[in-house]
C-alpha atoms as a PDB file:
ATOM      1  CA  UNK A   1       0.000   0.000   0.000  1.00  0.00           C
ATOM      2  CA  UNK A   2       1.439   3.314  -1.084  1.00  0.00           C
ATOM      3  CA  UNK A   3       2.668   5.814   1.951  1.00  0.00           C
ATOM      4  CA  UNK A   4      -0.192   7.981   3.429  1.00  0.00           C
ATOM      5  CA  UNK A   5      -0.436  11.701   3.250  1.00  0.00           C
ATOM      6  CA  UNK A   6      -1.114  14.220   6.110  1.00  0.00           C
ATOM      7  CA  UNK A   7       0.212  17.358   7.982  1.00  0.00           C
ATOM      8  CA  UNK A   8      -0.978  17.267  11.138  1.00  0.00           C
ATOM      9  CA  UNK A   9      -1.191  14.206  13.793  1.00  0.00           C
ATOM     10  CA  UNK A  10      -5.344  14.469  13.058  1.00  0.00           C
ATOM     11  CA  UNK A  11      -5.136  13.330   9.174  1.00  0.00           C
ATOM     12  CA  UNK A  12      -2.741  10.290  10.498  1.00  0.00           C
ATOM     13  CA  UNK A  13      -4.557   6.249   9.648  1.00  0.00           C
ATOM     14  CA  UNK A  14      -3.668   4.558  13.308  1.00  0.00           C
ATOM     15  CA  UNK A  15      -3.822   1.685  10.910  1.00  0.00           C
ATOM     16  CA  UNK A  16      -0.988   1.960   8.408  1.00  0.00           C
ATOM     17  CA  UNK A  17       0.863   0.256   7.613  1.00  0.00           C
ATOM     18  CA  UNK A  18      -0.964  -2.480   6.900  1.00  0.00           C
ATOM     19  CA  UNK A  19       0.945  -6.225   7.001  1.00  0.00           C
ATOM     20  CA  UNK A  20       2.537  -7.334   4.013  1.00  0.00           C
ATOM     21  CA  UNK A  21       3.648  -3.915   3.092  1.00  0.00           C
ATOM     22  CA  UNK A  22       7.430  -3.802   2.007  1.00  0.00           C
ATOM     23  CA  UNK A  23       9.941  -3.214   5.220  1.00  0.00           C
ATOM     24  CA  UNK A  24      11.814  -0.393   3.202  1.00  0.00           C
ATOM     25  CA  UNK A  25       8.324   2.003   3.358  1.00  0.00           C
ATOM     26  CA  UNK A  26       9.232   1.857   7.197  1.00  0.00           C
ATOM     27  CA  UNK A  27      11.694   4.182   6.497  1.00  0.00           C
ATOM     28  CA  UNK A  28       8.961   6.909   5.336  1.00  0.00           C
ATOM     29  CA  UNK A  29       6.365   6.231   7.902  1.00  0.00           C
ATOM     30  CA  UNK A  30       9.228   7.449  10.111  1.00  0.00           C
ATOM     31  CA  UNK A  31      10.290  10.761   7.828  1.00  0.00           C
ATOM     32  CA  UNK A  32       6.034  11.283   7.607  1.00  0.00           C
ATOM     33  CA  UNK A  33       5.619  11.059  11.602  1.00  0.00           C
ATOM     34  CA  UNK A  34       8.508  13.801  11.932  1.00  0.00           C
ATOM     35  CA  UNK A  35       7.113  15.767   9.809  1.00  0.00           C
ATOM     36  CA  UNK A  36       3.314  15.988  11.021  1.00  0.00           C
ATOM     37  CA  UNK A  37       5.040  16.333  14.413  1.00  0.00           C
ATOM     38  CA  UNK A  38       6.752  19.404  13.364  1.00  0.00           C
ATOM     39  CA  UNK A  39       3.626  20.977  11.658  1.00  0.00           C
ATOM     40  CA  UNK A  40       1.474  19.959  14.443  1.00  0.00           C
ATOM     41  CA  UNK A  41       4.124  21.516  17.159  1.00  0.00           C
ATOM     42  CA  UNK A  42       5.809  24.156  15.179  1.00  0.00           C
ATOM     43  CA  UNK A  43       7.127  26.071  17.976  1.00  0.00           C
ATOM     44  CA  UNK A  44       7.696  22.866  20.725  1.00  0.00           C
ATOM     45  CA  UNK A  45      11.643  24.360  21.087  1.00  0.00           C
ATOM     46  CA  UNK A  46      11.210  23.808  25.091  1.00  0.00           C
ATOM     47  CA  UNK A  47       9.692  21.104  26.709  1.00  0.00           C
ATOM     48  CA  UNK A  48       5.457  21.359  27.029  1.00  0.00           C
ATOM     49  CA  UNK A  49       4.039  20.454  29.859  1.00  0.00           C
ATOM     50  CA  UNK A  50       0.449  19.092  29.979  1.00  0.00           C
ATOM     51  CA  UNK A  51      -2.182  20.495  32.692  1.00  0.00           C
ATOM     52  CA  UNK A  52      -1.628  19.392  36.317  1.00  0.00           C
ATOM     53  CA  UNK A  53      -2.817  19.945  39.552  1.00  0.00           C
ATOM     54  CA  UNK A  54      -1.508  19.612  43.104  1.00  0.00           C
ATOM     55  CA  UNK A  55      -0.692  21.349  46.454  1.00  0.00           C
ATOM     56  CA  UNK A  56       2.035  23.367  46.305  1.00  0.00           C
ATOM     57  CA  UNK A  57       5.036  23.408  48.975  1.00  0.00           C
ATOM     58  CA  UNK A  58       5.052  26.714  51.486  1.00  0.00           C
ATOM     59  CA  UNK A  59       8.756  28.489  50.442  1.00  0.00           C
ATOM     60  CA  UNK A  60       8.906  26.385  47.423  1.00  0.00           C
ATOM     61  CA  UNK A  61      10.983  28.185  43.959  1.00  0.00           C
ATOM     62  CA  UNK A  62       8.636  26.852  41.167  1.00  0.00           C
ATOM     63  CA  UNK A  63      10.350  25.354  38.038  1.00  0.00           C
ATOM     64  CA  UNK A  64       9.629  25.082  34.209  1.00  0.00           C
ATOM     65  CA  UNK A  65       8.388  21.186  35.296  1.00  0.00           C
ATOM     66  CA  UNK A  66       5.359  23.305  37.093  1.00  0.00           C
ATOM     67  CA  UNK A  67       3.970  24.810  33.557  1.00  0.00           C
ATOM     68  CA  UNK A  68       0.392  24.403  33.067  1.00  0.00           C
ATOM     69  CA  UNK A  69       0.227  23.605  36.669  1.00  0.00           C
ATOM     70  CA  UNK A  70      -2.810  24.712  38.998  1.00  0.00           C
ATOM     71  CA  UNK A  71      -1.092  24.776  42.628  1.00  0.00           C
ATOM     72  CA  UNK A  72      -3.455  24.674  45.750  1.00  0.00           C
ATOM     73  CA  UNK A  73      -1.900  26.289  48.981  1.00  0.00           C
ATOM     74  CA  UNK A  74      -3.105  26.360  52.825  1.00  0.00           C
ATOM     75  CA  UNK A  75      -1.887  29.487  55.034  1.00  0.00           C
ATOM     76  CA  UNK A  76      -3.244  28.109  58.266  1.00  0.00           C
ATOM     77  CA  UNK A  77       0.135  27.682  59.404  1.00  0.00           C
ATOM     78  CA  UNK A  78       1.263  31.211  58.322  1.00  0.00           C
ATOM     79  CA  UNK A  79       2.251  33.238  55.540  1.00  0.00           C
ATOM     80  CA  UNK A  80       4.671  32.454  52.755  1.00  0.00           C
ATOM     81  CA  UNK A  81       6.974  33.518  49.488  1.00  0.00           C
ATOM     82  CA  UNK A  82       6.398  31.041  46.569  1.00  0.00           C
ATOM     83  CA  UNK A  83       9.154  32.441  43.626  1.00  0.00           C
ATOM     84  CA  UNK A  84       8.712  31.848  40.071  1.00  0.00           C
ATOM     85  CA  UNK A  85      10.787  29.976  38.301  1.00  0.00           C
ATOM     86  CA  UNK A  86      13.617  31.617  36.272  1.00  0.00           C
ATOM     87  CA  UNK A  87      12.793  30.919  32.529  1.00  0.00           C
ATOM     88  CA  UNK A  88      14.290  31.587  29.054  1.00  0.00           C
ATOM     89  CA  UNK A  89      12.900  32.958  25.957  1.00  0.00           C
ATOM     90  CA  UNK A  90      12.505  30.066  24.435  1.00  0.00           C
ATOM     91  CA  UNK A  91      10.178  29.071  27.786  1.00  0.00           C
ATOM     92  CA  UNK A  92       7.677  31.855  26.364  1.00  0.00           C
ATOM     93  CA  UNK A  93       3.771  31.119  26.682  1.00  0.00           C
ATOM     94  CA  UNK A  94       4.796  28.943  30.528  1.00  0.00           C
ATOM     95  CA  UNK A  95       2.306  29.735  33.169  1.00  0.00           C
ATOM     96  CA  UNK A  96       0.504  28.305  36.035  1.00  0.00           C
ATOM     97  CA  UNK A  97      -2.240  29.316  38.279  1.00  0.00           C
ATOM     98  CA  UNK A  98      -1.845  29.756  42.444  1.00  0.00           C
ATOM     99  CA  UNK A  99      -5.024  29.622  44.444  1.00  0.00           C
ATOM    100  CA  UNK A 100      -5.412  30.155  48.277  1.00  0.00           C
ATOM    101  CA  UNK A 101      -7.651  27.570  49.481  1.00  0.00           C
ATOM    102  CA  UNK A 102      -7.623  27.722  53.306  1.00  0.00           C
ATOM    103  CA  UNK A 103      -9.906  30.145  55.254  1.00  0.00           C
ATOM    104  CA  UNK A 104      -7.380  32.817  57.474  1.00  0.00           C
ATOM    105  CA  UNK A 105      -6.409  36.102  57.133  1.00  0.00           C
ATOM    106  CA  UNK A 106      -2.486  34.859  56.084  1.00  0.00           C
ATOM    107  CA  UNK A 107      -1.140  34.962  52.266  1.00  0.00           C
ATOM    108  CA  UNK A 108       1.052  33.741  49.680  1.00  0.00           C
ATOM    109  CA  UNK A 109       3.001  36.532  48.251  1.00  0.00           C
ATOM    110  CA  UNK A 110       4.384  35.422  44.716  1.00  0.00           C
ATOM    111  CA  UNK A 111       8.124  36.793  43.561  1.00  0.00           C
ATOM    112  CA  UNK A 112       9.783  36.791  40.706  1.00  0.00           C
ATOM    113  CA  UNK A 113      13.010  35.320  40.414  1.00  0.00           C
ATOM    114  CA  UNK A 114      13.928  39.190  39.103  1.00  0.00           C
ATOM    115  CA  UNK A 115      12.506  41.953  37.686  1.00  0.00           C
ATOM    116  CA  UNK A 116       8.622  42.895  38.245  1.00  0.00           C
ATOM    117  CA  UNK A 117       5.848  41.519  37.695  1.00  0.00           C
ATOM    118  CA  UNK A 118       3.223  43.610  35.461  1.00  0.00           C
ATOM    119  CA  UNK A 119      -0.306  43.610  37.539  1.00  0.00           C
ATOM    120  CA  UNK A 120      -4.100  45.096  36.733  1.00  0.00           C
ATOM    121  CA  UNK A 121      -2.438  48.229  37.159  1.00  0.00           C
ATOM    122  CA  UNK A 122       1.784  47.962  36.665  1.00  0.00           C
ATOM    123  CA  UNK A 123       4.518  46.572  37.487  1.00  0.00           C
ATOM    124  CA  UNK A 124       5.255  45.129  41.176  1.00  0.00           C
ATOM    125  CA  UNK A 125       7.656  43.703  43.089  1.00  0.00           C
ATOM    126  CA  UNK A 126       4.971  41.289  44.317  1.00  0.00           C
ATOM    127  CA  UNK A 127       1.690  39.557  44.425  1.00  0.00           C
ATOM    128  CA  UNK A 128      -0.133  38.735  47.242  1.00  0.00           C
ATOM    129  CA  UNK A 129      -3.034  36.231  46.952  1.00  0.00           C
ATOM    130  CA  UNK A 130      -5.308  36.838  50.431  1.00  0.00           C
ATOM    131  CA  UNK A 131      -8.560  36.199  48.647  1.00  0.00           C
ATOM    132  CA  UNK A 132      -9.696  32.287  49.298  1.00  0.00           C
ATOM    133  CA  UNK A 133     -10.890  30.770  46.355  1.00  0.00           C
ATOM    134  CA  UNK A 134      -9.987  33.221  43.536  1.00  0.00           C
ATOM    135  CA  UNK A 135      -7.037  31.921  40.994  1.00  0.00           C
ATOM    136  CA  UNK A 136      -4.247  34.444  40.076  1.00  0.00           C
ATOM    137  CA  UNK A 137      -2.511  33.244  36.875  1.00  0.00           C
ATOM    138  CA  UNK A 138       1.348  34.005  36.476  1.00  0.00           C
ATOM    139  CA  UNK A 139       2.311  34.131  32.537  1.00  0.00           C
ATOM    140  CA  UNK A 140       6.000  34.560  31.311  1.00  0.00           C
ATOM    141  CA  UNK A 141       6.121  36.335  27.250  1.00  0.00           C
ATOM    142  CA  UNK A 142       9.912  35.089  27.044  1.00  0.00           C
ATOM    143  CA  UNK A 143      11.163  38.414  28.929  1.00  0.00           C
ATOM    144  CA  UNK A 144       8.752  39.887  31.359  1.00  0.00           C
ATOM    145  CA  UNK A 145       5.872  37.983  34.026  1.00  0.00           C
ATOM    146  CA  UNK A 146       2.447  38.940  33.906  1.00  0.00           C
ATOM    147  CA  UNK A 147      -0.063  38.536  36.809  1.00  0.00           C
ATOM    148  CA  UNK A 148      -4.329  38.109  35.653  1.00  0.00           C
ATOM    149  CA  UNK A 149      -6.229  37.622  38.789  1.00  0.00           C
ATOM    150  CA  UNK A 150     -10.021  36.406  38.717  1.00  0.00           C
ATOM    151  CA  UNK A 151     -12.552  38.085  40.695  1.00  0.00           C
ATOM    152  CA  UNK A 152     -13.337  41.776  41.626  1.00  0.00           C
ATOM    153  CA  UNK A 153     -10.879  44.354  40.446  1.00  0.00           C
ATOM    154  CA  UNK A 154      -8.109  45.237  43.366  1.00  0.00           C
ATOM    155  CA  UNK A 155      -9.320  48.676  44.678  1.00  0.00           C
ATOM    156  CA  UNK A 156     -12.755  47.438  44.092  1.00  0.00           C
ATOM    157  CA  UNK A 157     -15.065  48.379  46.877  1.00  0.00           C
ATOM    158  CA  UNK A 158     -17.661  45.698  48.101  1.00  0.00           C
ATOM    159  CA  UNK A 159     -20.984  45.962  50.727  1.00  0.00           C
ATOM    160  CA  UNK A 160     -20.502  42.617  52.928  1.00  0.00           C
ATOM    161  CA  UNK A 161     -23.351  41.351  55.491  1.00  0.00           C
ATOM    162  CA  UNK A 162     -21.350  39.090  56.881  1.00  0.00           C
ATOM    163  CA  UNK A 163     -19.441  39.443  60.645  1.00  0.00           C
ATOM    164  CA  UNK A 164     -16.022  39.763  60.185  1.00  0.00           C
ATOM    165  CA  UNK A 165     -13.492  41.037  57.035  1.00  0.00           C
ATOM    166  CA  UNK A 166     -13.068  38.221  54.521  1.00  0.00           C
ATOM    167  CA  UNK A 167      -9.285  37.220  53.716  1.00  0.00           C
ATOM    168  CA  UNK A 168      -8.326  39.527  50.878  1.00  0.00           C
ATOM    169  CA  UNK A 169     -10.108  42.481  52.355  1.00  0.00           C
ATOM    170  CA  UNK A 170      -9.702  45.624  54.429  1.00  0.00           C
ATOM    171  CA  UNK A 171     -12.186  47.601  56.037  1.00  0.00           C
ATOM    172  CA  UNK A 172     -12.344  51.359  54.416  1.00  0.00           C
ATOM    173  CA  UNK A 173     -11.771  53.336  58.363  1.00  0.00           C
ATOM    174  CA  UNK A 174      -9.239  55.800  56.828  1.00  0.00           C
ATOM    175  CA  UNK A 175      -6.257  53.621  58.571  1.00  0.00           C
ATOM    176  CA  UNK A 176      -2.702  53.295  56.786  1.00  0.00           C
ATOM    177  CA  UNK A 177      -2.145  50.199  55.362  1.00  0.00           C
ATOM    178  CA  UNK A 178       1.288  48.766  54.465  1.00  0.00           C
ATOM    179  CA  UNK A 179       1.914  49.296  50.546  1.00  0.00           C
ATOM    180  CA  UNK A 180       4.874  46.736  50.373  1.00  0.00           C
ATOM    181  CA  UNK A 181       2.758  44.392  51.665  1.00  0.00           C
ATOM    182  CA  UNK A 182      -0.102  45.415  49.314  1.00  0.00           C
ATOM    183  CA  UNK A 183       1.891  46.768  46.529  1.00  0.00           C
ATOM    184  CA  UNK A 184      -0.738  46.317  44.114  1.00  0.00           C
ATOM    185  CA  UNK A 185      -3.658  48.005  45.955  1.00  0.00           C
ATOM    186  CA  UNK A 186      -1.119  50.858  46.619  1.00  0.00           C
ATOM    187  CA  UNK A 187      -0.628  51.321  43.031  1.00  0.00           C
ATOM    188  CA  UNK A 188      -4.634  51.240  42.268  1.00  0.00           C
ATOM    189  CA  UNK A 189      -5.161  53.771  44.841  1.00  0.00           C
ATOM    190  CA  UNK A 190      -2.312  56.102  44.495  1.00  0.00           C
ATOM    191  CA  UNK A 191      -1.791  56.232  48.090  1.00  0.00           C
ATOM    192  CA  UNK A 192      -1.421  53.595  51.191  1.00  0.00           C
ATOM    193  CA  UNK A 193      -4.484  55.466  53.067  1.00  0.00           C
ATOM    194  CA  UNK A 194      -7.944  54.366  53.183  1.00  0.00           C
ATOM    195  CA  UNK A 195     -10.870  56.145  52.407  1.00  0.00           C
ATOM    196  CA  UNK A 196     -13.242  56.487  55.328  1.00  0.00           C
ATOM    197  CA  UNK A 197     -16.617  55.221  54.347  1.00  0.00           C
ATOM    198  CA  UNK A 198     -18.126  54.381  58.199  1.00  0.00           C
ATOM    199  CA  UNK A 199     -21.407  56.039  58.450  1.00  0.00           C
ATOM    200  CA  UNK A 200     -21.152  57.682  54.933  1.00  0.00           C
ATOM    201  CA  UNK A 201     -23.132  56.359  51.947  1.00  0.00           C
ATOM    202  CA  UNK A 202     -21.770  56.757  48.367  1.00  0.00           C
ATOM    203  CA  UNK A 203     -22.355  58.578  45.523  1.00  0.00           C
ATOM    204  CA  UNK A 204     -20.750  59.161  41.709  1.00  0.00           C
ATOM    205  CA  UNK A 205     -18.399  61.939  41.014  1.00  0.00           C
ATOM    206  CA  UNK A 206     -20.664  64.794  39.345  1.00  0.00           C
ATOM    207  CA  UNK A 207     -17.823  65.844  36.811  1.00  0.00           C
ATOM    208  CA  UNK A 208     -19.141  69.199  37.509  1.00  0.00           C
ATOM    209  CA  UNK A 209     -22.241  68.555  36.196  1.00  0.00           C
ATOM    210  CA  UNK A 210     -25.122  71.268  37.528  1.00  0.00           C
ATOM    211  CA  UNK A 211     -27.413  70.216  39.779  1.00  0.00           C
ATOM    212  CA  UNK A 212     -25.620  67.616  41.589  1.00  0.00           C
ATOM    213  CA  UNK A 213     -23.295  67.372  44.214  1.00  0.00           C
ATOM    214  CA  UNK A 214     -21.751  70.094  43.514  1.00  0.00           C
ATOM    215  CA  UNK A 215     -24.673  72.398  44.073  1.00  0.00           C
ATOM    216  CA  UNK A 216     -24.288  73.162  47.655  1.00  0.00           C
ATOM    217  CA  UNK A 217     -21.625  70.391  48.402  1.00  0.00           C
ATOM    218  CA  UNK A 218     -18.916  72.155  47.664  1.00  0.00           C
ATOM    219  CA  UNK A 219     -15.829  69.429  46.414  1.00  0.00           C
ATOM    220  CA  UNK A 220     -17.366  66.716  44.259  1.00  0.00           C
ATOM    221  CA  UNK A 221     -14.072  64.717  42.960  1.00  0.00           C
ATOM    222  CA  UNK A 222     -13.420  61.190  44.017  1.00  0.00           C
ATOM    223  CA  UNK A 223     -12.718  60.739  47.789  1.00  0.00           C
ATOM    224  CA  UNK A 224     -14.528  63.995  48.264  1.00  0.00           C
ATOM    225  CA  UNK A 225     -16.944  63.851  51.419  1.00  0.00           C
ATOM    226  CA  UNK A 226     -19.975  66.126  52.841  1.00  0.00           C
ATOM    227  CA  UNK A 227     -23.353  66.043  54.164  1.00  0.00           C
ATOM    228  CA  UNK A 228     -25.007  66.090  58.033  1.00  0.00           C
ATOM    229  CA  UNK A 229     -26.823  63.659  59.828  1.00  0.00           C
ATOM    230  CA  UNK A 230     -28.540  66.242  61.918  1.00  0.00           C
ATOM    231  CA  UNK A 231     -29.350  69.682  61.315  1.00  0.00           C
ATOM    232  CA  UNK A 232     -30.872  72.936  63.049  1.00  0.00           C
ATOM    233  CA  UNK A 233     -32.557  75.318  60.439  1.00  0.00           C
ATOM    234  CA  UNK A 234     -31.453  78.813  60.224  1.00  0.00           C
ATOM    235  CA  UNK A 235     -33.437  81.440  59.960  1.00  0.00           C
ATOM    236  CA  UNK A 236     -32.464  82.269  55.816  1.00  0.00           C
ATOM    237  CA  UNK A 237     -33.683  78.587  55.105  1.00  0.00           C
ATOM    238  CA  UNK A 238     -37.177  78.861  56.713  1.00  0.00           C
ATOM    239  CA  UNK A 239     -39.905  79.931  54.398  1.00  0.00           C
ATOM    240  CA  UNK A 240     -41.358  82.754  54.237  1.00  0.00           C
ATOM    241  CA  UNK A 241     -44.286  83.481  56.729  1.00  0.00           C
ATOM    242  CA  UNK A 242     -46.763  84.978  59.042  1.00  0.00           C
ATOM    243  CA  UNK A 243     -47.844  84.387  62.495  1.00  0.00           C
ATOM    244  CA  UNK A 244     -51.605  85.186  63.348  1.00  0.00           C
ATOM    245  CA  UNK A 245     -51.638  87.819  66.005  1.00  0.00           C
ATOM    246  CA  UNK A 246     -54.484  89.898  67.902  1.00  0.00           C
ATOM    247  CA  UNK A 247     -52.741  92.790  68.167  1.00  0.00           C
ATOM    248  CA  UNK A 248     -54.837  96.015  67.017  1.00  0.00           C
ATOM    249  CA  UNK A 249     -56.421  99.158  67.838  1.00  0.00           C
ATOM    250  CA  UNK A 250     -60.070  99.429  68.649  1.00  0.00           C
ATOM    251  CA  UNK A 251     -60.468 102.598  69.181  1.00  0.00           C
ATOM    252  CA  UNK A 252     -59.841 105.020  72.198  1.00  0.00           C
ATOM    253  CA  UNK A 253     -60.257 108.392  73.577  1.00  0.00           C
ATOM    254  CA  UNK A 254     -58.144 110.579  75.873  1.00  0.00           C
ATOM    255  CA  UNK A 255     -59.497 112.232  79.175  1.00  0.00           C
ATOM    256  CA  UNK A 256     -58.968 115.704  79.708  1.00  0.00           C
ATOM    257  CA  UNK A 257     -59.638 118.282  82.422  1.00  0.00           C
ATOM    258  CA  UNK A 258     -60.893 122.414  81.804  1.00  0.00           C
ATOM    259  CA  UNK A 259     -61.943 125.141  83.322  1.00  0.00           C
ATOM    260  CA  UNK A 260     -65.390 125.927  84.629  1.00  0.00           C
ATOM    261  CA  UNK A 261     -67.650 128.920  85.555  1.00  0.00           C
ATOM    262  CA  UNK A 262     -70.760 128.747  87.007  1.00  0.00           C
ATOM    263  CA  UNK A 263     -73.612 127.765  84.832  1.00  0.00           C
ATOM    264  CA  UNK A 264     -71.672 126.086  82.096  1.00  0.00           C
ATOM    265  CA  UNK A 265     -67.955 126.565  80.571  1.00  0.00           C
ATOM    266  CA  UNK A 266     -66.614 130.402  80.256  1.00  0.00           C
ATOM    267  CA  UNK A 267     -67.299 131.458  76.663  1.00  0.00           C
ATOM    268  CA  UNK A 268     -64.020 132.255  74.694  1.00  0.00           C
ATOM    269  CA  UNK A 269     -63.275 136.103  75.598  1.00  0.00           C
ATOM    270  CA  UNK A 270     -66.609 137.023  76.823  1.00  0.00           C
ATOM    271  CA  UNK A 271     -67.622 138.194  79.977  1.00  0.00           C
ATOM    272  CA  UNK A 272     -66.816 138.474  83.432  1.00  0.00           C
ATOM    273  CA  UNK A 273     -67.760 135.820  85.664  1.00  0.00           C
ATOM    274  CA  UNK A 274     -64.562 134.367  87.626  1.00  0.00           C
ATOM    275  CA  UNK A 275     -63.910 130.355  87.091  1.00  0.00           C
ATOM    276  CA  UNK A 276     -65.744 128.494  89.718  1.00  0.00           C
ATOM    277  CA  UNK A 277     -63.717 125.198  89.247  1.00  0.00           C
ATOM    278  CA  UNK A 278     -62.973 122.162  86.759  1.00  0.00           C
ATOM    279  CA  UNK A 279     -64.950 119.391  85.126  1.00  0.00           C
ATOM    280  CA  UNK A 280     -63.305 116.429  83.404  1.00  0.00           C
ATOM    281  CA  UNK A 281     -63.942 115.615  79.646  1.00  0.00           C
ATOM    282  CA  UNK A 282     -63.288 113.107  77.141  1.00  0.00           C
ATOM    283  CA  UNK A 283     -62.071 113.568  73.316  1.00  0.00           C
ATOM    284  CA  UNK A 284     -64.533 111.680  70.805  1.00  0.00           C
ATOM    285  CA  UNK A 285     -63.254 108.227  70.238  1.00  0.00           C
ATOM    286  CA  UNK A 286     -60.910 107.343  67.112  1.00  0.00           C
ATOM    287  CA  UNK A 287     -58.281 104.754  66.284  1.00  0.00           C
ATOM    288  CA  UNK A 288     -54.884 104.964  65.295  1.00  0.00           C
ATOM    289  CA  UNK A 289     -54.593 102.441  62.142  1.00  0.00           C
ATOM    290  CA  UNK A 290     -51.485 101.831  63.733  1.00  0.00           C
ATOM    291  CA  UNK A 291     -49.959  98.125  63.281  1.00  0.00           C
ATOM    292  CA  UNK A 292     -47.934  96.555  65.588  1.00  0.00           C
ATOM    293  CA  UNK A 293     -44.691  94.719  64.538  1.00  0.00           C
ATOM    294  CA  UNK A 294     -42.805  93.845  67.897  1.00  0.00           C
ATOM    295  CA  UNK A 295     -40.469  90.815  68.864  1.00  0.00           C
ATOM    296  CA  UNK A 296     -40.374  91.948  72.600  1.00  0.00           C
ATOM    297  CA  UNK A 297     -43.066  92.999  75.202  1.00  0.00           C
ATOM    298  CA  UNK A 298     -46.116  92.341  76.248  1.00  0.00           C
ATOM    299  CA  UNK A 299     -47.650  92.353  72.616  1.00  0.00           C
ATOM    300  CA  UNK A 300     -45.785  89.583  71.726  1.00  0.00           C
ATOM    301  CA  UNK A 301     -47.150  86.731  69.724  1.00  0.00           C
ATOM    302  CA  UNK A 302     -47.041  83.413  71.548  1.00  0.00           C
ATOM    303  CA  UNK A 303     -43.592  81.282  70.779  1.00  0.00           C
ATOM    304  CA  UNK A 304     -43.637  77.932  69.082  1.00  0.00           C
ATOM    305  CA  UNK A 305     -40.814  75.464  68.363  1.00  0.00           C
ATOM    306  CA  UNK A 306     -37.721  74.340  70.494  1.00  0.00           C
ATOM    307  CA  UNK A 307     -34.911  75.136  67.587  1.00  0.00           C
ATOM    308  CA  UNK A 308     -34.088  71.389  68.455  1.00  0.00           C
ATOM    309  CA  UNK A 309     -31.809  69.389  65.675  1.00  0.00           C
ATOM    310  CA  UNK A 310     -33.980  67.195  62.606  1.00  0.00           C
ATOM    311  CA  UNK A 311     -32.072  63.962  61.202  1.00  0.00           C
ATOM    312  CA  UNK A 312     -32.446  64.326  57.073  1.00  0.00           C
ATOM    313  CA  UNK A 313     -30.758  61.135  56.988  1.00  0.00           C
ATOM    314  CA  UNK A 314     -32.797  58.741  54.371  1.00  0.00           C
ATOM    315  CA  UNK A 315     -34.238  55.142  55.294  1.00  0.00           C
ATOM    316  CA  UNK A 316     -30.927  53.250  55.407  1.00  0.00           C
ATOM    317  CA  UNK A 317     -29.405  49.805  56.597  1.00  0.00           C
ATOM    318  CA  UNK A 318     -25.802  49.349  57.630  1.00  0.00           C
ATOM    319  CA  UNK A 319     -23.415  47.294  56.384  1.00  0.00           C
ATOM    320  CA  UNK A 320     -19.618  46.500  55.545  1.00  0.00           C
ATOM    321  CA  UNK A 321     -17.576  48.594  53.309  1.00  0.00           C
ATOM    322  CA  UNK A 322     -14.730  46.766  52.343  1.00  0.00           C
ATOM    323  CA  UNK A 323     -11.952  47.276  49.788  1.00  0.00           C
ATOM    324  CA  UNK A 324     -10.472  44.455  47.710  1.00  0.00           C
ATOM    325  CA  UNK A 325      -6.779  44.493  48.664  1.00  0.00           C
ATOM    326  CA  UNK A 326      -5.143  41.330  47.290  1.00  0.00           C
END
């Protein structure tokens, strides 16, 4: 039977050749195999590793043998360094994937045998893995390691219900944190200080836009804060009004006391007769149309309100505001 004819290991008959076929065609099965093994594997120049799994060794330096690997590590007994192997270019495209499985606030902080490693947001020194459960991938291009970690971004705020700060996690209280220790949450952030979210709830940057926070807030960029719990109103922010009052005029006269004479009141400039005494007199009655507008004294309109502080906080519920750190 003549030779067959294929390119990759797919288009290969498991059944050639067949028996009774002449010895010397042996010789370009062989020179066929090599050659569908090259096409198939064109750039296999460094040994390929097929996908593994396993713990992995607290302290351990990883080697090319660990490509492809998945490597499960406890921290109950304490934190550790795992380095990365020190590779070649021809080792380009080797990676593995760490993952934290035990439940405790310790890490594994990954290191490269030199150099950086190039996170979410730049290069680091290191790469800590806190979070349990969430697979951080290490890939080498043949000069430079690259870090791709699963789960919410690092910097990434998150609302937990739950009783205590999950591995991976720090509470946002405004504390310093270490950023050697957390040198890629450092880099996200810009700073090693936490914001301060306790008794604050959150809001988007305005970007200046009219209307928002900005109208009456004051500083609106990221990490700005504002607002009251409580407040007393001042007089400019009560509405204008009036308070019912019976104060008025209704009418009065004034008493007044002149001179008499015997038989009725001494014409104007006539005659004689001496003044015999005085008699008291009243004006006609009239009002005033005066109003009244008084904050003191006895015409004072009865007070109202004790000027005591209002919450204008909305319905809310409280929970955990955490940052993802690692």
């Amino acid at each position: 039977m003549g030779l067959e004819v294929s390119s990759y290991i797919s288009g290969l008959t498991p059944s050639w050749p067949v028996s009774g076929d002449p010895k010397n065609q042996g010789d370009d099965h062989l020179r066929l195999l090599k050659s569908v093994l090259q096409s198939t594997f064109p750039n296999a120049n460094a040994p390929t590793y097929f996908p593994s799994s396993g713990g992995g060794a607290a302290g351990a330096t990883l080697t090319v043998a660990n490509q492809n690997a998945v490597l499960f590590y406890d921290t109950t007994g304490g934190s550790f360094n795992v380095t990365l192997p020190t590779l070649a270019g021809t080792n380009a495209g080797w990676s593995c994937e760490i993952m934290k499985y035990s439940v405790d606030a310790n890490a594994v902080t990954v290191l490269p045998a030199s150099g950086n490693i190039y996170s979410q947001f730049g290069p680091v020194a290191t790469i800590r893995i806190g979070a349990v459960m969430s697979l951080a991938k290490f890939m080498w291009s043949g000069t430079t390691w690259f870090c791709s970690k699963h789960g919410p971004l690092i910097g990434s705020t998150a609302n937990f219900d739950g009783p205590s700060v999950p591995p991976g996690y720090l509470t946002l209280d405004g504390t310093v944190f270490n950023g050697t220790t957390f040198a890629e949450l450092t880099l996200a952030l810009g700073t090693n200080t936490l914001r301060d979210k306790r008794g604050r709830v959150e809001a988007g940057v305005d970007n200046g836009v009219t209307g928002r926070l900005a109208n009456g807030f004051g500083a609106s960029g990221n990490g700005a804060v504002g607002g009251l719990d409580y407040h007393v109103l001042t007089t400019a922010e009560m509405p204008p009004h009036r308070h019912s009052a019976a104060i008025y005029d209704p009418g009065h006269s004034h008493q007044y006391t002149d001179a008499s004479v015997a038989g009725g009141q001494k014409p104007n400039g006539a005659g004689t007769a001496p003044f015999s005494g005085t008699q008291a007199s009243n004006t006609t009655p009239s009002i005033t149309s005066v109003r009244v507008n008084s904050d003191g004294g006895l015409d004072t309109t009865y007070a109202a309100g004790g000027g005591a502080l209002h919450t204008i906080v909305q319905p809310t519920i409280v929970t955990q505001k955490l940052i993802r750190a690692c």
